[in-house]
PDB file of N, CA and C in Angstrom:
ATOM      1  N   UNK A   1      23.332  22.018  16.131  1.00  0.00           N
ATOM      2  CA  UNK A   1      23.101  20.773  15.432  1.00  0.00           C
ATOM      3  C   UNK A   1      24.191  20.602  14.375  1.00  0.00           C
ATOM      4  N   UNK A   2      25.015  19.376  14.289  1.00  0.00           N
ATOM      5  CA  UNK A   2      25.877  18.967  13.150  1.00  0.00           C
ATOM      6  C   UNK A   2      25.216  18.719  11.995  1.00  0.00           C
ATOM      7  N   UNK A   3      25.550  19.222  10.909  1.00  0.00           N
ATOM      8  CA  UNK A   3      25.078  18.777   9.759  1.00  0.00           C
ATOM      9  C   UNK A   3      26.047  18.225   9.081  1.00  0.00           C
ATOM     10  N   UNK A   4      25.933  17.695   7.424  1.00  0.00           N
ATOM     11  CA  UNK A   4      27.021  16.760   6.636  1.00  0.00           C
ATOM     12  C   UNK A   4      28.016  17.949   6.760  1.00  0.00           C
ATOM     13  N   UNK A   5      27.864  19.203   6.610  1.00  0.00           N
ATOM     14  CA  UNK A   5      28.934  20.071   6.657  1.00  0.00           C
ATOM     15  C   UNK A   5      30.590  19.997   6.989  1.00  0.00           C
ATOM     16  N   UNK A   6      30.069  19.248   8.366  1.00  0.00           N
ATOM     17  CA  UNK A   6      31.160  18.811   9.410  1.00  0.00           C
ATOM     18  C   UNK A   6      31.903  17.151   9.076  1.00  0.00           C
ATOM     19  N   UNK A   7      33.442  17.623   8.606  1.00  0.00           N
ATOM     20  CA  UNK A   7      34.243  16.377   8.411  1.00  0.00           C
ATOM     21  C   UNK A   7      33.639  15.341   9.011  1.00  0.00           C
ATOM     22  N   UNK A   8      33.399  15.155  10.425  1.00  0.00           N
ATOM     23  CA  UNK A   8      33.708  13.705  11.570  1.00  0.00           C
ATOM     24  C   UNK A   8      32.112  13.495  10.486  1.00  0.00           C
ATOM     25  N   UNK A   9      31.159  14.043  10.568  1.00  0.00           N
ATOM     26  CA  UNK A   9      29.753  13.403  10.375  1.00  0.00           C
ATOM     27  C   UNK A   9      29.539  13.274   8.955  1.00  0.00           C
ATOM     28  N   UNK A  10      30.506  13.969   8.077  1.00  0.00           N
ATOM     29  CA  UNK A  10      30.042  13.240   7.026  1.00  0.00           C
ATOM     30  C   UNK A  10      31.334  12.549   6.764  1.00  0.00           C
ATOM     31  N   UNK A  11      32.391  11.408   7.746  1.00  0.00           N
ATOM     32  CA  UNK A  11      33.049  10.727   7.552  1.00  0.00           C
ATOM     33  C   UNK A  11      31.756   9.318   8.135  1.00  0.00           C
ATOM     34  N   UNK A  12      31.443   9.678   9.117  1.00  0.00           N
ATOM     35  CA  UNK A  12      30.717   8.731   9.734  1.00  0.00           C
ATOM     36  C   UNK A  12      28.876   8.660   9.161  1.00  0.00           C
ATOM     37  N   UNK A  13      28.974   9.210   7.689  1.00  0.00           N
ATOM     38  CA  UNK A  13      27.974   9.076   7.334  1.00  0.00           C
ATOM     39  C   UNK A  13      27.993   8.375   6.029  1.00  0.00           C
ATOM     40  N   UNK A  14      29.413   8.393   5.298  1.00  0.00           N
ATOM     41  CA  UNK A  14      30.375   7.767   4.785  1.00  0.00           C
ATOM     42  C   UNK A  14      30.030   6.502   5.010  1.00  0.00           C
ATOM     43  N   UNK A  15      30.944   6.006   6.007  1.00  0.00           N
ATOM     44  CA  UNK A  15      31.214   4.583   6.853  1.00  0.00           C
ATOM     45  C   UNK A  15      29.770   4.039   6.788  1.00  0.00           C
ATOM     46  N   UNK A  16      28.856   4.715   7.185  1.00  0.00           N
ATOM     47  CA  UNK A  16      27.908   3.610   7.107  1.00  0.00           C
ATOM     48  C   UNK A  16      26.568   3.372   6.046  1.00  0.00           C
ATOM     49  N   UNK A  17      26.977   4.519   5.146  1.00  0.00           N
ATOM     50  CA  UNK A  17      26.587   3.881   3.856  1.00  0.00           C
ATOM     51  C   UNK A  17      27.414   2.813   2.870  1.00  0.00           C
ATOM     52  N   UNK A  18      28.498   2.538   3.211  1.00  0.00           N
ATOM     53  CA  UNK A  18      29.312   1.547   2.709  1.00  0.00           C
ATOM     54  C   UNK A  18      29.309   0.294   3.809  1.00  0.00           C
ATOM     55  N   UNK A  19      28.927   0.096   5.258  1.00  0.00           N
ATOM     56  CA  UNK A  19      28.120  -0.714   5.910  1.00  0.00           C
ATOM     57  C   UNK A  19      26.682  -1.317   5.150  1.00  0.00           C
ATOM     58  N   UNK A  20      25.949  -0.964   4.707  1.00  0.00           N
ATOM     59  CA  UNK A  20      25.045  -0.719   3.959  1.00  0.00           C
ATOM     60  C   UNK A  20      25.108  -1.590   2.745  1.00  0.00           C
ATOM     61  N   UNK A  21      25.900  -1.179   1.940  1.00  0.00           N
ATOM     62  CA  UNK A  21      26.153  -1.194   0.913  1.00  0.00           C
ATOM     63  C   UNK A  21      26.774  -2.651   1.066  1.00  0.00           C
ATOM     64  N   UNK A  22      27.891  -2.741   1.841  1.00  0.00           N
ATOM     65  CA  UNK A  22      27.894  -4.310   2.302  1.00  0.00           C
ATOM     66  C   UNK A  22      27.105  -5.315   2.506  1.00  0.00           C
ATOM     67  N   UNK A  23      26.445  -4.751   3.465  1.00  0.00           N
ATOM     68  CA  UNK A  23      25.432  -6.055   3.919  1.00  0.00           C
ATOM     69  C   UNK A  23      24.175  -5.957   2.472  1.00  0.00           C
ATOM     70  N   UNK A  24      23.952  -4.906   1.760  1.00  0.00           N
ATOM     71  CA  UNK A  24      23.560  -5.854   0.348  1.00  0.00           C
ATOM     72  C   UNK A  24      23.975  -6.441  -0.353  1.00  0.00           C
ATOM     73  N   UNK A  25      25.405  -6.454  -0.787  1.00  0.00           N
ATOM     74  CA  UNK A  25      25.826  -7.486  -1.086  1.00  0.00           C
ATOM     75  C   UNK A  25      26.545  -8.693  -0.956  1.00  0.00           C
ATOM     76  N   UNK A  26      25.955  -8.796   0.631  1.00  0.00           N
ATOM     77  CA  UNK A  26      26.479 -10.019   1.013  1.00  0.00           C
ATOM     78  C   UNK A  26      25.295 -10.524   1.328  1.00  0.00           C
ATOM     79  N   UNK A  27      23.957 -10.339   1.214  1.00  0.00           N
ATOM     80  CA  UNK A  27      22.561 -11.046   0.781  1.00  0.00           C
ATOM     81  C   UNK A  27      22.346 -11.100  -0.610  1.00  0.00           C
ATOM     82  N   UNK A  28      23.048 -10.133  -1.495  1.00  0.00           N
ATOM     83  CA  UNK A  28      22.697 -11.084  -3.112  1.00  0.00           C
ATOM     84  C   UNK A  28      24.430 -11.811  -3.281  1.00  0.00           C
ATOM     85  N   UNK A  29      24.948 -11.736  -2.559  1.00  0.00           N
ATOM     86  CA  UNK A  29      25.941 -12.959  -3.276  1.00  0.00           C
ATOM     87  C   UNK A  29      25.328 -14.470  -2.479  1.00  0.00           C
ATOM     88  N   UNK A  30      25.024 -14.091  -1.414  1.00  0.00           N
ATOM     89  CA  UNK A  30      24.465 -15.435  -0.658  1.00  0.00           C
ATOM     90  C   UNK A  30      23.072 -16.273  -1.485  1.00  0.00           C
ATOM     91  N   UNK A  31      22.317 -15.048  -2.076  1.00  0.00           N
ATOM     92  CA  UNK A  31      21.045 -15.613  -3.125  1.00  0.00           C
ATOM     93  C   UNK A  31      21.674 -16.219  -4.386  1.00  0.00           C
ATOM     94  N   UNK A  32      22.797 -15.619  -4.804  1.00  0.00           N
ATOM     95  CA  UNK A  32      23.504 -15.904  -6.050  1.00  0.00           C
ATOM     96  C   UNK A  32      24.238 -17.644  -5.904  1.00  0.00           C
ATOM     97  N   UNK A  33      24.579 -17.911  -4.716  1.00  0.00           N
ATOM     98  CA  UNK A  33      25.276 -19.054  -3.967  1.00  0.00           C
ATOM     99  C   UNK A  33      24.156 -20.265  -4.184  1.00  0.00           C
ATOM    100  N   UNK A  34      23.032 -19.542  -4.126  1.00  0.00           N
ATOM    101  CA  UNK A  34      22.345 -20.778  -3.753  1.00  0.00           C
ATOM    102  C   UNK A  34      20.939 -20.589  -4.953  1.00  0.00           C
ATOM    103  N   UNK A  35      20.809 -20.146  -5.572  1.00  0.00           N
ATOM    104  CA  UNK A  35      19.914 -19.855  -6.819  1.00  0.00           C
ATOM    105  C   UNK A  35      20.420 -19.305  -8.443  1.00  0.00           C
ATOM    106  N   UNK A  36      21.936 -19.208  -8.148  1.00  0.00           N
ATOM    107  CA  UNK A  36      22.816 -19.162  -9.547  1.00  0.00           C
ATOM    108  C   UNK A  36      22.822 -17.831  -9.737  1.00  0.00           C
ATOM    109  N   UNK A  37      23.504 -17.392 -10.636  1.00  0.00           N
ATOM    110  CA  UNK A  37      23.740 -15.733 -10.724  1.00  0.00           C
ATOM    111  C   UNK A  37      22.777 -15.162 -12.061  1.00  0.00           C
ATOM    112  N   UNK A  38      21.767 -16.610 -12.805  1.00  0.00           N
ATOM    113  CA  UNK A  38      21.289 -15.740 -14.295  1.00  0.00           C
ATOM    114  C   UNK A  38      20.327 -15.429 -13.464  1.00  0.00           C
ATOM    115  N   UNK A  39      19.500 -16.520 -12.486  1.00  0.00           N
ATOM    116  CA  UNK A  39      17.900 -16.387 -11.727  1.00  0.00           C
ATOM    117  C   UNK A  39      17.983 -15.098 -11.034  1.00  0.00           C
ATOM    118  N   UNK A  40      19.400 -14.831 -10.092  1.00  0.00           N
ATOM    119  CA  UNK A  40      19.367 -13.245  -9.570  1.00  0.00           C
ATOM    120  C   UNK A  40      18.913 -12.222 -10.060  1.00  0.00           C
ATOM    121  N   UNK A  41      19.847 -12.318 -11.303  1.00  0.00           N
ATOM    122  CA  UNK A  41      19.888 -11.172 -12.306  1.00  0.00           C
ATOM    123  C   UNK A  41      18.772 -10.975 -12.622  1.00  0.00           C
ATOM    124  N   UNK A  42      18.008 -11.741 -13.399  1.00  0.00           N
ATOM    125  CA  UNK A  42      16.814 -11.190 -13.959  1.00  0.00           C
ATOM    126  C   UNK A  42      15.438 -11.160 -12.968  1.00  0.00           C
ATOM    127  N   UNK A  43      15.992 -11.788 -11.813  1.00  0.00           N
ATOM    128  CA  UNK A  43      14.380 -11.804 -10.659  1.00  0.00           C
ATOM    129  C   UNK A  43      14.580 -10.686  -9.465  1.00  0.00           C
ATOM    130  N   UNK A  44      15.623 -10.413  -9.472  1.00  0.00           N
ATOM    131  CA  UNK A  44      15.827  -9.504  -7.880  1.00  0.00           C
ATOM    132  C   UNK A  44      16.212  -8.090  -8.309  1.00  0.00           C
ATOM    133  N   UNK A  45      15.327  -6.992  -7.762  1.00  0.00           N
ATOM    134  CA  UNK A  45      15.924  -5.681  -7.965  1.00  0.00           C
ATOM    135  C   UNK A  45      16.373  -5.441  -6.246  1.00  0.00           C
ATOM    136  N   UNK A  46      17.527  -4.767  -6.874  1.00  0.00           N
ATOM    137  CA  UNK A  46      18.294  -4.128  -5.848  1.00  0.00           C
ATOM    138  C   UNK A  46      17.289  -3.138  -4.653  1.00  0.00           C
ATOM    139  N   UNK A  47      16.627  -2.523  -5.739  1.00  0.00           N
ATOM    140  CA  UNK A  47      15.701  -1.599  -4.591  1.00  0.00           C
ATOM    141  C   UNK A  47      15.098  -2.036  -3.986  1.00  0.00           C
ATOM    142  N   UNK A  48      14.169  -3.271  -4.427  1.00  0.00           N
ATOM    143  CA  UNK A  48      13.277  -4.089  -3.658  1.00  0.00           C
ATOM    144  C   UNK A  48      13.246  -4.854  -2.278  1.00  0.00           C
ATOM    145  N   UNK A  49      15.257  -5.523  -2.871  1.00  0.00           N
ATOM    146  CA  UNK A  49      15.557  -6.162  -1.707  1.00  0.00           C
ATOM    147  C   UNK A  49      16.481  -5.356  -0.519  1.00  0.00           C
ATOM    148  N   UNK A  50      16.320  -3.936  -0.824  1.00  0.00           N
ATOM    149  CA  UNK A  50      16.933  -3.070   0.157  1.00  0.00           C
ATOM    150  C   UNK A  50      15.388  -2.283   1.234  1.00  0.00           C
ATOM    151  N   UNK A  51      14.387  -2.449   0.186  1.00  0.00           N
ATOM    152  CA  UNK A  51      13.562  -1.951   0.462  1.00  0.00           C
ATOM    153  C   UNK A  51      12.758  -3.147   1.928  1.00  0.00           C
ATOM    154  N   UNK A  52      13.282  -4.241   1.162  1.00  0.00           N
ATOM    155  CA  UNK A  52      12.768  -5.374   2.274  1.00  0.00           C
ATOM    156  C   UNK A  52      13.121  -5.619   3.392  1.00  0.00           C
ATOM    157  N   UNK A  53      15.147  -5.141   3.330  1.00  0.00           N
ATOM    158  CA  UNK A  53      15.800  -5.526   4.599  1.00  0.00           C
ATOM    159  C   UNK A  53      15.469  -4.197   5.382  1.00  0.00           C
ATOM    160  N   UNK A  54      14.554  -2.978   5.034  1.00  0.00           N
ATOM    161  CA  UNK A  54      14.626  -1.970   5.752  1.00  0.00           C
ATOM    162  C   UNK A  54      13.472  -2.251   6.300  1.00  0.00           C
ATOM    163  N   UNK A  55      12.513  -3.150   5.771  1.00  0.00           N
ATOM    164  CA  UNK A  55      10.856  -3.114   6.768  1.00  0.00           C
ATOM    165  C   UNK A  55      10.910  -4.370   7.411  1.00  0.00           C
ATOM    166  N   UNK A  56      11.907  -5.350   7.339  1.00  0.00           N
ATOM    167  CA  UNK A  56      12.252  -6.141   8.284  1.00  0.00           C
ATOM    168  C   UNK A  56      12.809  -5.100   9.909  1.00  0.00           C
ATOM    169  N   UNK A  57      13.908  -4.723   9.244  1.00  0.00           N
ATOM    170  CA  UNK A  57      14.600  -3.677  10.550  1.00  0.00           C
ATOM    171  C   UNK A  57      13.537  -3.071  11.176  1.00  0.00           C
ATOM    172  N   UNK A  58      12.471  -2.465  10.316  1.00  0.00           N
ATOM    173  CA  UNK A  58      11.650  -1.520  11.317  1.00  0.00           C
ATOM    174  C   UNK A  58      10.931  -2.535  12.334  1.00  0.00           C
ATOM    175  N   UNK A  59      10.529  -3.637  11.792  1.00  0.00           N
ATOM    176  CA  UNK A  59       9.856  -4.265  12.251  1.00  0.00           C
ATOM    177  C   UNK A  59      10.587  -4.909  13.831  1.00  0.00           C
ATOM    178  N   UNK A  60      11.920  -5.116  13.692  1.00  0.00           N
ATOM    179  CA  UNK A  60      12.502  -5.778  14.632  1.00  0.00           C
ATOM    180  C   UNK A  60      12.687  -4.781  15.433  1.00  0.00           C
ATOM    181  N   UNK A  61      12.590  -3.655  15.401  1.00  0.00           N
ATOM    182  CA  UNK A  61      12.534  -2.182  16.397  1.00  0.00           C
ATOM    183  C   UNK A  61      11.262  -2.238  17.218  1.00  0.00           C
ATOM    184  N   UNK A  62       9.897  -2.665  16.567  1.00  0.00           N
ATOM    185  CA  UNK A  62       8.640  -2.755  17.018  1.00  0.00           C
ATOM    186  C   UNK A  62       8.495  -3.720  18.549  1.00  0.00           C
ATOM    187  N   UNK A  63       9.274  -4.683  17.384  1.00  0.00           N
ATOM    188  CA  UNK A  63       8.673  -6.439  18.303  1.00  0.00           C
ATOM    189  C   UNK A  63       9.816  -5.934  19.434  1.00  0.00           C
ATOM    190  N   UNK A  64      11.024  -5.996  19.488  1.00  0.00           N
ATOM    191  CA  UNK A  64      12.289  -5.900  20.857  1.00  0.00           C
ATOM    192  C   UNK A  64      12.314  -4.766  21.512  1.00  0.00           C
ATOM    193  N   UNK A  65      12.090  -5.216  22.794  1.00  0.00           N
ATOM    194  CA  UNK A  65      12.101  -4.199  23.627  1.00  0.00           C
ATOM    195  C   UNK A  65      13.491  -3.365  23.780  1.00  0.00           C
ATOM    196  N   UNK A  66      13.184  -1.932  23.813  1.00  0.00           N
ATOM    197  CA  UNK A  66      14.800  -0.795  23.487  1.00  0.00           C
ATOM    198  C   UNK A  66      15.204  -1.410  24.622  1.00  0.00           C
ATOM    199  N   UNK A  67      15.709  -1.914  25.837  1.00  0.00           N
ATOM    200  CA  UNK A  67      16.619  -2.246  26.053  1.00  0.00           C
ATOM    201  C   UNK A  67      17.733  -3.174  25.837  1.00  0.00           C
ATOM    202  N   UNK A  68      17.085  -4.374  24.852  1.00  0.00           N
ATOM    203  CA  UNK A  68      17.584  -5.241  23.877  1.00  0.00           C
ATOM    204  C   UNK A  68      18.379  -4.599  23.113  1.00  0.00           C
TER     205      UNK A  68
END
């Protein structure tokens, strides 16, 4: 079994926590676009709305069939 030990997997474990890390903030700049940047600030926690796009995902694992 590979663990982070190994360069390639913790390059590619790397990569997609900064995937990640992207696509949150390209859902709070898109909230910021369209609800201003003070309403963000003080209404949206970061954890919350990471916490949300992750029980959406599970959810879309449920409903689509794995060959989708």
């Amino acid at each position: 079994m590979n663990t982070l030990g190994y360069p390639k997997v913790a390059l590619f474990t790397f990569c997609i926590a900064l995937v990640a890390y992207n696509v949150l903030s390209t859902v709070q700049a898109t909230l910021r676009s369209v609800y201003g940047n003070e309403k963000i600030e003080a209404e949206i926690s970061s954890y919350y709305l990471a916490d949300e796009i992750k029980g959406t995902y599970r959810g879309m694992m449920i409903a689509i069939p794995p060959e989708e």
